[in-house]
N, C-alpha and C. Protein backbone atom coordinates (compact mmCIF):
# COMPACT_ATOMS: atom_id res chain seq x y z
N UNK A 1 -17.91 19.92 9.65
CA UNK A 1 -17.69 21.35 9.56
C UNK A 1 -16.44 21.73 10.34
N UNK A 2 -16.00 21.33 11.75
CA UNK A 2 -15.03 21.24 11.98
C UNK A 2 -13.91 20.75 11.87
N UNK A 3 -13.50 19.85 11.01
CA UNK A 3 -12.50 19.23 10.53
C UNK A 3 -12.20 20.15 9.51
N UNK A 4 -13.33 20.42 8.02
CA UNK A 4 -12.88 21.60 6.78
C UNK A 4 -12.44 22.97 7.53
N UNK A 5 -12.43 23.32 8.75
CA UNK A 5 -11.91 24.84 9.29
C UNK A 5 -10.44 24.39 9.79
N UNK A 6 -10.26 23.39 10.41
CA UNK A 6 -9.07 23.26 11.66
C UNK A 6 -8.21 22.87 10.53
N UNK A 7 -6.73 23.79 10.70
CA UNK A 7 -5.79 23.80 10.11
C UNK A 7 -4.97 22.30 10.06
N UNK A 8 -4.26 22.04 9.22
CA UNK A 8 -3.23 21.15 9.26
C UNK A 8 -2.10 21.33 9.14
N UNK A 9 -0.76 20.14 8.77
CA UNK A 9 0.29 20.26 8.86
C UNK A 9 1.21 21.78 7.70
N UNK A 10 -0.33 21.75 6.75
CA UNK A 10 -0.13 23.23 5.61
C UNK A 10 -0.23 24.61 6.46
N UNK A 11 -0.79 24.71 7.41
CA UNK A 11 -1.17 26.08 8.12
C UNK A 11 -2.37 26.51 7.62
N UNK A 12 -3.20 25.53 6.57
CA UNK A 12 -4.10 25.70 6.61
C UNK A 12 -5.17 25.53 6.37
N UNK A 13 -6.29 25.85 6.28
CA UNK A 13 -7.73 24.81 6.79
C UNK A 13 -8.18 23.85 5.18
N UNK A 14 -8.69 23.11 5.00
CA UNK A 14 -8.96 22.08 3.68
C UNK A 14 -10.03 23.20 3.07
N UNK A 15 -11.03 23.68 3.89
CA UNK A 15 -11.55 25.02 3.44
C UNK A 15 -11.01 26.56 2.81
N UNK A 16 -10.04 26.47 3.61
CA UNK A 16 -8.88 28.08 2.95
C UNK A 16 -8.58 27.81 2.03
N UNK A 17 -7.97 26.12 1.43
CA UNK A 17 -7.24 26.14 0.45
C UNK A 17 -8.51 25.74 -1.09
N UNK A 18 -9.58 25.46 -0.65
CA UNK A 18 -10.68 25.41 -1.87
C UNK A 18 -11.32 26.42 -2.21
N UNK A 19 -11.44 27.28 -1.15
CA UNK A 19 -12.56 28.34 -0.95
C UNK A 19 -11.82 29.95 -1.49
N UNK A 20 -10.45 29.94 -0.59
CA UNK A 20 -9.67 31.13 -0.57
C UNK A 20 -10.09 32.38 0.72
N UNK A 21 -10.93 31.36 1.17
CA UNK A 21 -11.23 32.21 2.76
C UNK A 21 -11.50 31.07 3.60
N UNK A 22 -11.43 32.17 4.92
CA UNK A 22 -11.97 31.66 6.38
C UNK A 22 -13.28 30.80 5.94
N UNK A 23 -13.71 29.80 6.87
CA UNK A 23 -15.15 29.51 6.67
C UNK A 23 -15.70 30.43 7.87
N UNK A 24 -17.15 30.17 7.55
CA UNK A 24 -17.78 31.48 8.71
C UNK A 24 -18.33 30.38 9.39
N UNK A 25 -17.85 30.52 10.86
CA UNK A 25 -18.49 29.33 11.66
C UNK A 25 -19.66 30.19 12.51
N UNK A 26 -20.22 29.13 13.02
CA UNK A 26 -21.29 30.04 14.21
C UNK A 26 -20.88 30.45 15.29
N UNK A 27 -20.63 31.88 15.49
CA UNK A 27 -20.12 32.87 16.98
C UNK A 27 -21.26 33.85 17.04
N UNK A 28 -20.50 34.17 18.51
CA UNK A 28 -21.79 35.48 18.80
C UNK A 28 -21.74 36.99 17.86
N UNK A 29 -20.55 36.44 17.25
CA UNK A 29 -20.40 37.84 16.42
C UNK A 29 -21.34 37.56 15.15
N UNK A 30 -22.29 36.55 15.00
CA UNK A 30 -23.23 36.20 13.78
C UNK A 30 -24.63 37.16 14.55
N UNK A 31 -24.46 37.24 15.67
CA UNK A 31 -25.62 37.68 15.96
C UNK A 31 -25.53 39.68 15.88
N UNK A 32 -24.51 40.21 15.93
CA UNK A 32 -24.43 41.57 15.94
C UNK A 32 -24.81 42.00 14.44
N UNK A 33 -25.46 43.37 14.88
CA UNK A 33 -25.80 43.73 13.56
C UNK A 33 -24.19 44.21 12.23
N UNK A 34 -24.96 43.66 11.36
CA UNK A 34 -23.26 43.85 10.49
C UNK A 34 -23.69 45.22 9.44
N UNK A 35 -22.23 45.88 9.67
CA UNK A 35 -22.08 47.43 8.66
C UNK A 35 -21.14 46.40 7.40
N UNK A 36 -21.42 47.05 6.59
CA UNK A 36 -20.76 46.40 4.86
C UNK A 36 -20.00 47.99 4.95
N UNK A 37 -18.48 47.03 4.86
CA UNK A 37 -17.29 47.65 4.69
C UNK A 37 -17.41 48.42 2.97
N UNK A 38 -16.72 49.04 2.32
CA UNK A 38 -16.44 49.55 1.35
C UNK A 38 -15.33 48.22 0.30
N UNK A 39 -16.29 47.22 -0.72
CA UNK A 39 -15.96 46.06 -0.99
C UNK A 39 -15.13 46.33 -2.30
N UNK A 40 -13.97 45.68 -2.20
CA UNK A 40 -13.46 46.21 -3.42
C UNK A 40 -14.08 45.82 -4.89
N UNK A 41 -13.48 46.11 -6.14
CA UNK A 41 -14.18 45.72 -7.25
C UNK A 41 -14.39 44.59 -7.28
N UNK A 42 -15.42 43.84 -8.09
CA UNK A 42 -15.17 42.39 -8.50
C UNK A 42 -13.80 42.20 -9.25
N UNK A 43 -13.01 43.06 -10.21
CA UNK A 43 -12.05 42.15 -10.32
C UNK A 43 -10.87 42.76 -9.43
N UNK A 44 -11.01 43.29 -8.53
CA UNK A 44 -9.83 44.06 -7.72
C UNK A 44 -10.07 42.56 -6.34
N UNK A 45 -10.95 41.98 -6.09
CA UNK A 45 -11.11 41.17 -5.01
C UNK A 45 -10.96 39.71 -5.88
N UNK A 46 -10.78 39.61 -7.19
CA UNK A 46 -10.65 38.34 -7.70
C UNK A 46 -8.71 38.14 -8.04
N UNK A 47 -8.26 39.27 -8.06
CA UNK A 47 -6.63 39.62 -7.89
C UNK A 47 -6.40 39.26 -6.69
N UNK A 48 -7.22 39.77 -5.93
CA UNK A 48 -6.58 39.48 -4.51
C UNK A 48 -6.37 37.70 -4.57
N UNK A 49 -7.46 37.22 -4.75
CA UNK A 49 -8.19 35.84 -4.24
C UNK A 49 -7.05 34.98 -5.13
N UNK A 50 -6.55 35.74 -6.18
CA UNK A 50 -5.62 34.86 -7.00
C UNK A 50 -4.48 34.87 -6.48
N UNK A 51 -3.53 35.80 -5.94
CA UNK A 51 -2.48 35.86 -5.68
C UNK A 51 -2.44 35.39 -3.97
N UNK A 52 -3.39 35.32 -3.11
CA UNK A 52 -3.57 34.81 -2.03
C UNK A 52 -3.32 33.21 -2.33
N UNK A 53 -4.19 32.36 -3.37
CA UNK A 53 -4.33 31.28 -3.52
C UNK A 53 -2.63 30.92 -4.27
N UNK A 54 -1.96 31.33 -4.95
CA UNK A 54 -1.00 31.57 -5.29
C UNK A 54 -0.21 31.06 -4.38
N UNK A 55 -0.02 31.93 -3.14
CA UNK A 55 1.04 32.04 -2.31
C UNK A 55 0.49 30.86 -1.09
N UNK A 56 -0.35 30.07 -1.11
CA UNK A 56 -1.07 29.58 -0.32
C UNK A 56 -0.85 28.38 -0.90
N UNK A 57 -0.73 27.82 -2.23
CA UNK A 57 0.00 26.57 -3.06
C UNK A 57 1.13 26.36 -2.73
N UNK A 58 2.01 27.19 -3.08
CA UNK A 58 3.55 27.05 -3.09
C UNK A 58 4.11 27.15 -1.41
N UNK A 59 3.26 27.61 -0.23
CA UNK A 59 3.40 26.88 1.19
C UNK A 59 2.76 25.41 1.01
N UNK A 60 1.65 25.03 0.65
CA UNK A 60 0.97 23.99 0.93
C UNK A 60 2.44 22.90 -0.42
N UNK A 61 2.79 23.31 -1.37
CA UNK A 61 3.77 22.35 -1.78
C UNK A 61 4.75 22.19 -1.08
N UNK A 62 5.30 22.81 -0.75
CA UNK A 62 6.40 22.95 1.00
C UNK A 62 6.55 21.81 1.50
N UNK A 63 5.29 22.30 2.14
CA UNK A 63 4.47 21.31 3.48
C UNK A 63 4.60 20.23 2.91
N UNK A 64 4.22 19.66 1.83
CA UNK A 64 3.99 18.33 1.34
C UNK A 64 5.11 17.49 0.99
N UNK A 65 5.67 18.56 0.23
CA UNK A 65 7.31 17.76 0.12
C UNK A 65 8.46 17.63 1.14
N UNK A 66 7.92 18.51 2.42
CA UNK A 66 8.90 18.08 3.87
C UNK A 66 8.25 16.77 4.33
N UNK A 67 7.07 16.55 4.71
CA UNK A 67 6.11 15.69 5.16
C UNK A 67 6.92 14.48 4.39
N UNK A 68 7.13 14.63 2.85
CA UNK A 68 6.81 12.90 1.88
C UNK A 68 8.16 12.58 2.76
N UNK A 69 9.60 13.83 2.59
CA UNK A 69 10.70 13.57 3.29
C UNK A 69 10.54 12.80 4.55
N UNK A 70 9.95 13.27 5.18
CA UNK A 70 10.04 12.40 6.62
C UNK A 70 9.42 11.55 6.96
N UNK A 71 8.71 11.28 6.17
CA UNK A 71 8.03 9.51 5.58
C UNK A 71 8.51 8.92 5.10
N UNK A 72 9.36 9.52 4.18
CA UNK A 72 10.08 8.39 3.71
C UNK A 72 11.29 8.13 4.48
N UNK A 73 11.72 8.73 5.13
CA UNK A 73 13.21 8.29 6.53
C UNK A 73 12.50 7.32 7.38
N UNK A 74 11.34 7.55 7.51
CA UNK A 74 10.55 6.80 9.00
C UNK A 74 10.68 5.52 8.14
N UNK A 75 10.00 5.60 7.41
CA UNK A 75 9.66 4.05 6.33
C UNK A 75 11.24 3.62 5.90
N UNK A 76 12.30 4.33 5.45
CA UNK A 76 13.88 3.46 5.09
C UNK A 76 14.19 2.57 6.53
N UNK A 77 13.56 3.37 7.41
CA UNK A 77 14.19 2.85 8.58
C UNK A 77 13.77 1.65 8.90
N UNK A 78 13.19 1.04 8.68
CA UNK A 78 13.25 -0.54 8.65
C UNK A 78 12.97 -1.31 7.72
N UNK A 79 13.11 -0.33 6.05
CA UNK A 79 13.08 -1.21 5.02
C UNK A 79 14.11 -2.29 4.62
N UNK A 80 13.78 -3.51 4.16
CA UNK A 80 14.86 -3.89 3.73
C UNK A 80 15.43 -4.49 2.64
N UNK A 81 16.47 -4.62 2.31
CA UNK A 81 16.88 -4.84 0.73
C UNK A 81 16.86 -6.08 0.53
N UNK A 82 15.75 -6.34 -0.45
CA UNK A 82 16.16 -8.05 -0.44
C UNK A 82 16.46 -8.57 -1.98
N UNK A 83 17.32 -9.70 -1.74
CA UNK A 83 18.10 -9.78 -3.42
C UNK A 83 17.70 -10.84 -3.34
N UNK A 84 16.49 -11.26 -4.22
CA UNK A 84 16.45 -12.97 -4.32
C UNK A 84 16.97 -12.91 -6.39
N UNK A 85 17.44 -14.02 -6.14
CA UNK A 85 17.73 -14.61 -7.52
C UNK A 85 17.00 -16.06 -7.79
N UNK A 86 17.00 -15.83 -9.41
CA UNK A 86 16.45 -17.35 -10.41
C UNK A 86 16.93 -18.49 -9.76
N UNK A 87 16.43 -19.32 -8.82
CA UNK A 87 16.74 -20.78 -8.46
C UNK A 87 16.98 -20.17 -6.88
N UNK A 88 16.79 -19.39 -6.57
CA UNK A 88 16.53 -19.24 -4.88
C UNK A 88 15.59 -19.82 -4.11
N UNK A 89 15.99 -20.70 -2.67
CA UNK A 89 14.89 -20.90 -2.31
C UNK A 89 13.99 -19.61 -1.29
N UNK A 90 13.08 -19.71 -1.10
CA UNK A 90 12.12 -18.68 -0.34
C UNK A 90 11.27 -18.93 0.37
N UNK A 91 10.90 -18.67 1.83
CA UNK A 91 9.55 -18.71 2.55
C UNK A 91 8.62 -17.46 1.86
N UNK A 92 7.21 -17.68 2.00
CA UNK A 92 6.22 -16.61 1.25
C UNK A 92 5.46 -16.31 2.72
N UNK A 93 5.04 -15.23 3.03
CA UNK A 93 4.72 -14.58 4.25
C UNK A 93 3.38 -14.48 3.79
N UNK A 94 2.72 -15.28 4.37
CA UNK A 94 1.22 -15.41 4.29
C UNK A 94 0.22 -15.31 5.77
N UNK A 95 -0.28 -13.84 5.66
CA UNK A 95 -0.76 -13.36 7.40
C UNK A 95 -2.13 -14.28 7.39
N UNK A 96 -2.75 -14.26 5.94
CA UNK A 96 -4.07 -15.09 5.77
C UNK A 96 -4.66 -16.12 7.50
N UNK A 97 -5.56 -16.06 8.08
CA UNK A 97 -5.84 -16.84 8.64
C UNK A 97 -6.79 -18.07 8.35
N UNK A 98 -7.01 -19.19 8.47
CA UNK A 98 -7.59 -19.96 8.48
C UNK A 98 -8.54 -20.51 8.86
N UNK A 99 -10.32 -20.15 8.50
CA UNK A 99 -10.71 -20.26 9.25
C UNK A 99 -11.05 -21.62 10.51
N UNK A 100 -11.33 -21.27 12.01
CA UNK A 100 -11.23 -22.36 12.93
C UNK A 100 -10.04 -22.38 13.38
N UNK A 101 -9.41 -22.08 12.83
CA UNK A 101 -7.53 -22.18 13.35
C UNK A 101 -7.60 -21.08 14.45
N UNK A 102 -6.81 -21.52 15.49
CA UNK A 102 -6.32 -19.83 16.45
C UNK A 102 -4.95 -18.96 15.41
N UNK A 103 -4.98 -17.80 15.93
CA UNK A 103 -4.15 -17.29 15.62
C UNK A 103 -2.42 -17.26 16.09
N UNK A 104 -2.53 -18.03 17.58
CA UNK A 104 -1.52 -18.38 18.24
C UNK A 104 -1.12 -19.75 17.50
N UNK A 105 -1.40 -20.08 16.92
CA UNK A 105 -1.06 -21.20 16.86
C UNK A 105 -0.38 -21.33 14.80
N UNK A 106 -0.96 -20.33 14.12
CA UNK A 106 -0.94 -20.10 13.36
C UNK A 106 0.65 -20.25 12.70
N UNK A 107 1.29 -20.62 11.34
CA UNK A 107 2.24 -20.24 10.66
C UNK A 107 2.15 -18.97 9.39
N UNK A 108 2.59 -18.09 9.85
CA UNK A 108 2.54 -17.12 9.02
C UNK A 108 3.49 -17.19 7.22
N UNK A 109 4.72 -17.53 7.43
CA UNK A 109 5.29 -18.34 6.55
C UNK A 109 5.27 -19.63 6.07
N UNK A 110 4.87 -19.85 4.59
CA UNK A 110 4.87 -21.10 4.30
C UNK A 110 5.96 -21.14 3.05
N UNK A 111 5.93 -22.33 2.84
CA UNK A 111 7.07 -22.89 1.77
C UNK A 111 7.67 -24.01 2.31
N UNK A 112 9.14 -24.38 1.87
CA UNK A 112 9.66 -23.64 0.52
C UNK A 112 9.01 -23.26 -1.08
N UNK A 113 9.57 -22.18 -1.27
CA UNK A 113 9.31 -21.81 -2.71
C UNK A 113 10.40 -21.83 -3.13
N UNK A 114 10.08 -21.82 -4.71
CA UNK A 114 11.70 -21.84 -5.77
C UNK A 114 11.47 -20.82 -6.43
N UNK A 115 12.11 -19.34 -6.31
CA UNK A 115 12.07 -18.59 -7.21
C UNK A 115 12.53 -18.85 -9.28
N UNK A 116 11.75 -18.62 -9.96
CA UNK A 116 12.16 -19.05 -11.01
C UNK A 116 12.13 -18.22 -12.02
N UNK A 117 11.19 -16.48 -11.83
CA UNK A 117 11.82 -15.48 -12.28
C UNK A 117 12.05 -14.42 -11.64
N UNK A 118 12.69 -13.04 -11.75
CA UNK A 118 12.34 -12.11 -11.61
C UNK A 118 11.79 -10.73 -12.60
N UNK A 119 10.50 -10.66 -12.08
CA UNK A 119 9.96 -10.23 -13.18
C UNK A 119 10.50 -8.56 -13.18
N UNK A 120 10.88 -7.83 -12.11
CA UNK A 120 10.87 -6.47 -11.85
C UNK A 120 12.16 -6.65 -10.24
N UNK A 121 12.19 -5.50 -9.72
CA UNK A 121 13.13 -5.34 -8.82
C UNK A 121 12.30 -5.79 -7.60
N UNK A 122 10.81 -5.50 -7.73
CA UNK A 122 9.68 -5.87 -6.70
C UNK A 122 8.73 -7.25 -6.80
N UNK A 123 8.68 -7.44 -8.07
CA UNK A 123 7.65 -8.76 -8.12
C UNK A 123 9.04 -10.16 -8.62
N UNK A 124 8.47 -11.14 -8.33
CA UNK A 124 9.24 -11.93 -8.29
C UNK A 124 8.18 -13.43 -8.60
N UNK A 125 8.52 -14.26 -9.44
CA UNK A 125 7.76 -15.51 -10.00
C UNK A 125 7.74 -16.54 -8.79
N UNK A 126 7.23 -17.41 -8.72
CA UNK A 126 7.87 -18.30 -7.54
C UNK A 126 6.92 -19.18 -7.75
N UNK A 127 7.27 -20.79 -7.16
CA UNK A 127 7.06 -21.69 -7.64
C UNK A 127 6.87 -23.01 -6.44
N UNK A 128 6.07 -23.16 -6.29
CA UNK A 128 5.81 -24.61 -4.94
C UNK A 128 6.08 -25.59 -5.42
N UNK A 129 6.40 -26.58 -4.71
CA UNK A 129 6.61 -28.16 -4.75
C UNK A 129 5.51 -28.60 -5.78
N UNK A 130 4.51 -28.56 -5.85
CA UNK A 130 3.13 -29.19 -6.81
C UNK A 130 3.37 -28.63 -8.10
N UNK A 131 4.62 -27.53 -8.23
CA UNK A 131 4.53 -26.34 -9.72
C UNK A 131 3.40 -25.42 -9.80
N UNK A 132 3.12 -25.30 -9.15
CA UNK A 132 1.92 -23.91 -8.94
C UNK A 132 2.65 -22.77 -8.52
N UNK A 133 2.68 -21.77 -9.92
CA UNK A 133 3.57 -20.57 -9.87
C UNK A 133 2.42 -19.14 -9.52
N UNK A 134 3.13 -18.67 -8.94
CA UNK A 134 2.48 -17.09 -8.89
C UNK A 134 3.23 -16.51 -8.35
N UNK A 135 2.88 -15.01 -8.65
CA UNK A 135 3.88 -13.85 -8.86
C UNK A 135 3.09 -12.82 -7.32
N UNK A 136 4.91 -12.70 -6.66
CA UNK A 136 4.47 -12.03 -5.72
C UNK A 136 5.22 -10.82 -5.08
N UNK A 137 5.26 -10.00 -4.70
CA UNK A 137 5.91 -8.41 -4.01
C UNK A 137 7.64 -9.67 -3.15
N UNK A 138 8.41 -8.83 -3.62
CA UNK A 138 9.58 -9.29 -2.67
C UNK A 138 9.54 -9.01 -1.09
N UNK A 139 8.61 -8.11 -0.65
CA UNK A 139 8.64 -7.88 0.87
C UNK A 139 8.01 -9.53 1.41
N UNK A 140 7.38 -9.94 0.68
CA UNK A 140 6.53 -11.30 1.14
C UNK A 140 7.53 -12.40 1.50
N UNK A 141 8.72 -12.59 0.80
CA UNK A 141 9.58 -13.29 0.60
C UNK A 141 10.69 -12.92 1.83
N UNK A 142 11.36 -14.31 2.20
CA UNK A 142 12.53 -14.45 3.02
C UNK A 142 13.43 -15.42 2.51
N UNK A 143 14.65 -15.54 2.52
CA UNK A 143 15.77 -16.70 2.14
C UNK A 143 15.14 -17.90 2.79
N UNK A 144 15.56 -19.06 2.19
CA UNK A 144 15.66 -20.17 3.05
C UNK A 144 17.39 -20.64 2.31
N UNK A 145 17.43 -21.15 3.76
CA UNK A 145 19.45 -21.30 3.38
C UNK A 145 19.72 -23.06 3.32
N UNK A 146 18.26 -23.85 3.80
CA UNK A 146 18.31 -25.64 3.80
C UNK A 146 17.81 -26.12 2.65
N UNK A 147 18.54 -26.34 1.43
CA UNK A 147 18.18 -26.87 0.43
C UNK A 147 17.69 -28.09 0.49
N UNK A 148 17.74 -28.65 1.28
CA UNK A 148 17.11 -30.02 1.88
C UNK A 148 15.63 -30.30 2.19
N UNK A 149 15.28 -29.06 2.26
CA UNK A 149 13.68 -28.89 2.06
C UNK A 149 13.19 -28.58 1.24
N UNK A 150 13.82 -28.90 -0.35
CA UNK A 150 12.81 -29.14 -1.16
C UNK A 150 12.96 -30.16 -1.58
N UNK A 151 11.33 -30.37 -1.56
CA UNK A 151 11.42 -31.81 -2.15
C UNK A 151 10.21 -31.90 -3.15
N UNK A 152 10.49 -31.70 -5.09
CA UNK A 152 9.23 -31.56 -5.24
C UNK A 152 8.48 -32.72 -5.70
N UNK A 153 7.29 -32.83 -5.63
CA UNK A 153 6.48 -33.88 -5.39
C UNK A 153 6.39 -33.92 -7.52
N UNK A 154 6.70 -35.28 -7.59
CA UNK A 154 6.69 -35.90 -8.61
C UNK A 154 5.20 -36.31 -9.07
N UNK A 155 4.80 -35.82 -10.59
CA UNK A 155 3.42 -37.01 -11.08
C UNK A 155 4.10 -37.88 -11.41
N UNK A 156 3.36 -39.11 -10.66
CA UNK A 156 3.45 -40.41 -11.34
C UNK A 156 2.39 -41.05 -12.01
N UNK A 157 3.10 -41.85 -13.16
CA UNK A 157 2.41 -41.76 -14.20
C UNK A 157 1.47 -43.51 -13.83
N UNK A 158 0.03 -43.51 -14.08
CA UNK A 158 -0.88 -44.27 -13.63
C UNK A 158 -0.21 -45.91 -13.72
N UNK A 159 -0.03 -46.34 -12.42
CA UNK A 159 0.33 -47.71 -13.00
C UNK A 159 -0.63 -49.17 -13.12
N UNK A 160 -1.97 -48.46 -13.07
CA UNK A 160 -2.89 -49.64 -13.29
C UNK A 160 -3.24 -50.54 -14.06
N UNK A 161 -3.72 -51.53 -13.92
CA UNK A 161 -3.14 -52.62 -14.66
C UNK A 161 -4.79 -53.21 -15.55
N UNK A 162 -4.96 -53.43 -16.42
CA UNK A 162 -6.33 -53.02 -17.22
C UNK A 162 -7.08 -54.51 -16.64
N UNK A 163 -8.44 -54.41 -16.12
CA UNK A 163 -8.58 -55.40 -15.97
C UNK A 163 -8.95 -57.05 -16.54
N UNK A 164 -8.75 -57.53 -16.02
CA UNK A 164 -8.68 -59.36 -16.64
C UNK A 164 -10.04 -59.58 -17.05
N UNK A 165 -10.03 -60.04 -18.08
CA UNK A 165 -11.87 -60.27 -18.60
C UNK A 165 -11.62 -61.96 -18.48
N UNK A 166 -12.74 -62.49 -18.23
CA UNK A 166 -12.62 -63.80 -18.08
C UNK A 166 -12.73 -64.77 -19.29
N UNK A 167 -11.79 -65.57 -19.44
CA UNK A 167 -12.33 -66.23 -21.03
C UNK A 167 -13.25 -66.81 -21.26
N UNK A 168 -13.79 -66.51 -22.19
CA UNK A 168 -15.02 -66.68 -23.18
C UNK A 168 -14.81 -68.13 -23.57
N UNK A 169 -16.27 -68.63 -23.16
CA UNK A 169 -16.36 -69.77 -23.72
C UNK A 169 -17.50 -70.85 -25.20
């Protein structure tokens, strides 16, 4: 009940803006006897309630579109641009813990990966040493600049040798 009354960054309460009034909380003024004012018409008080709610949107859109503004400056401010391209290598930022593992001890980045598409400006294909591809957000991703660490692991093809049956006699 107190959270739907107490105003926010709109000026005003989650209640004002559903209701089109105050909520009536409990004060000592619930206990005085109440005189009924002279109420305007039903549709002379539904004009009101419209053009109140009216002018009570177009602050609350305000509010919202200064707010997204300064969320979104807070958030540029340490976004960052990252350009991976087709045949890039990449670390993949994996917070996942393990269970039994400490967390100190933990690698948060694994790889190398080989980027091998880009599907969008944000998702990006990528590809491990074994060829196990999946598609992941570019924030996950970092350069790797040592091409020397990849090394991908080859199938080799079975070289067993069928076994010797003994001759028949």
């Amino acid at each position: 009940m107190a959270y739907k009354a107490t105003p926010n960054m709109t000026k005003y309460s989650p209640f004002y803006l559903l209701q089109g009034r105050e909520m009536p909380l409990p004060t000592s003024d619930d206990l005085k006897a109440k005189i009924s004012k002279e109420s305007p018409s039903h549709s002379q008080w539904l004009e009101n309630l419209r053009n109140s709610l009216k002018s009570t949107y177009k602050i609350v859109k305000e509010a919202n579109k200064k707010s997204h503004q300064h969320n979104k400056k807070l958030y540029d401010r340490k976004a960052k641009l990252r350009k991976i391209k087709t045949g890039d290598l990449v670390y993949l930022y994996d917070p996942a813990i393990k269970p039994g593992l400490s967390k100190k001890f933990q690698k948060f980045w694994t790889g190398p990966y080989r980027a091998i598409a880009k599907l969008s400006e944000l998702n990006c294909k990528i590809m491990d040493q074994e060829n196990k591809t999946q598609v992941v957000h570019v924030n996950r991703l970092k350069a790797n600049y040592s091409p020397q660490t990849w090394k991908p692991k080859v199938k080799q093809k079975s070289t067993r040798k069928p076994p010797k049956t003994p001759p028949r006699i």
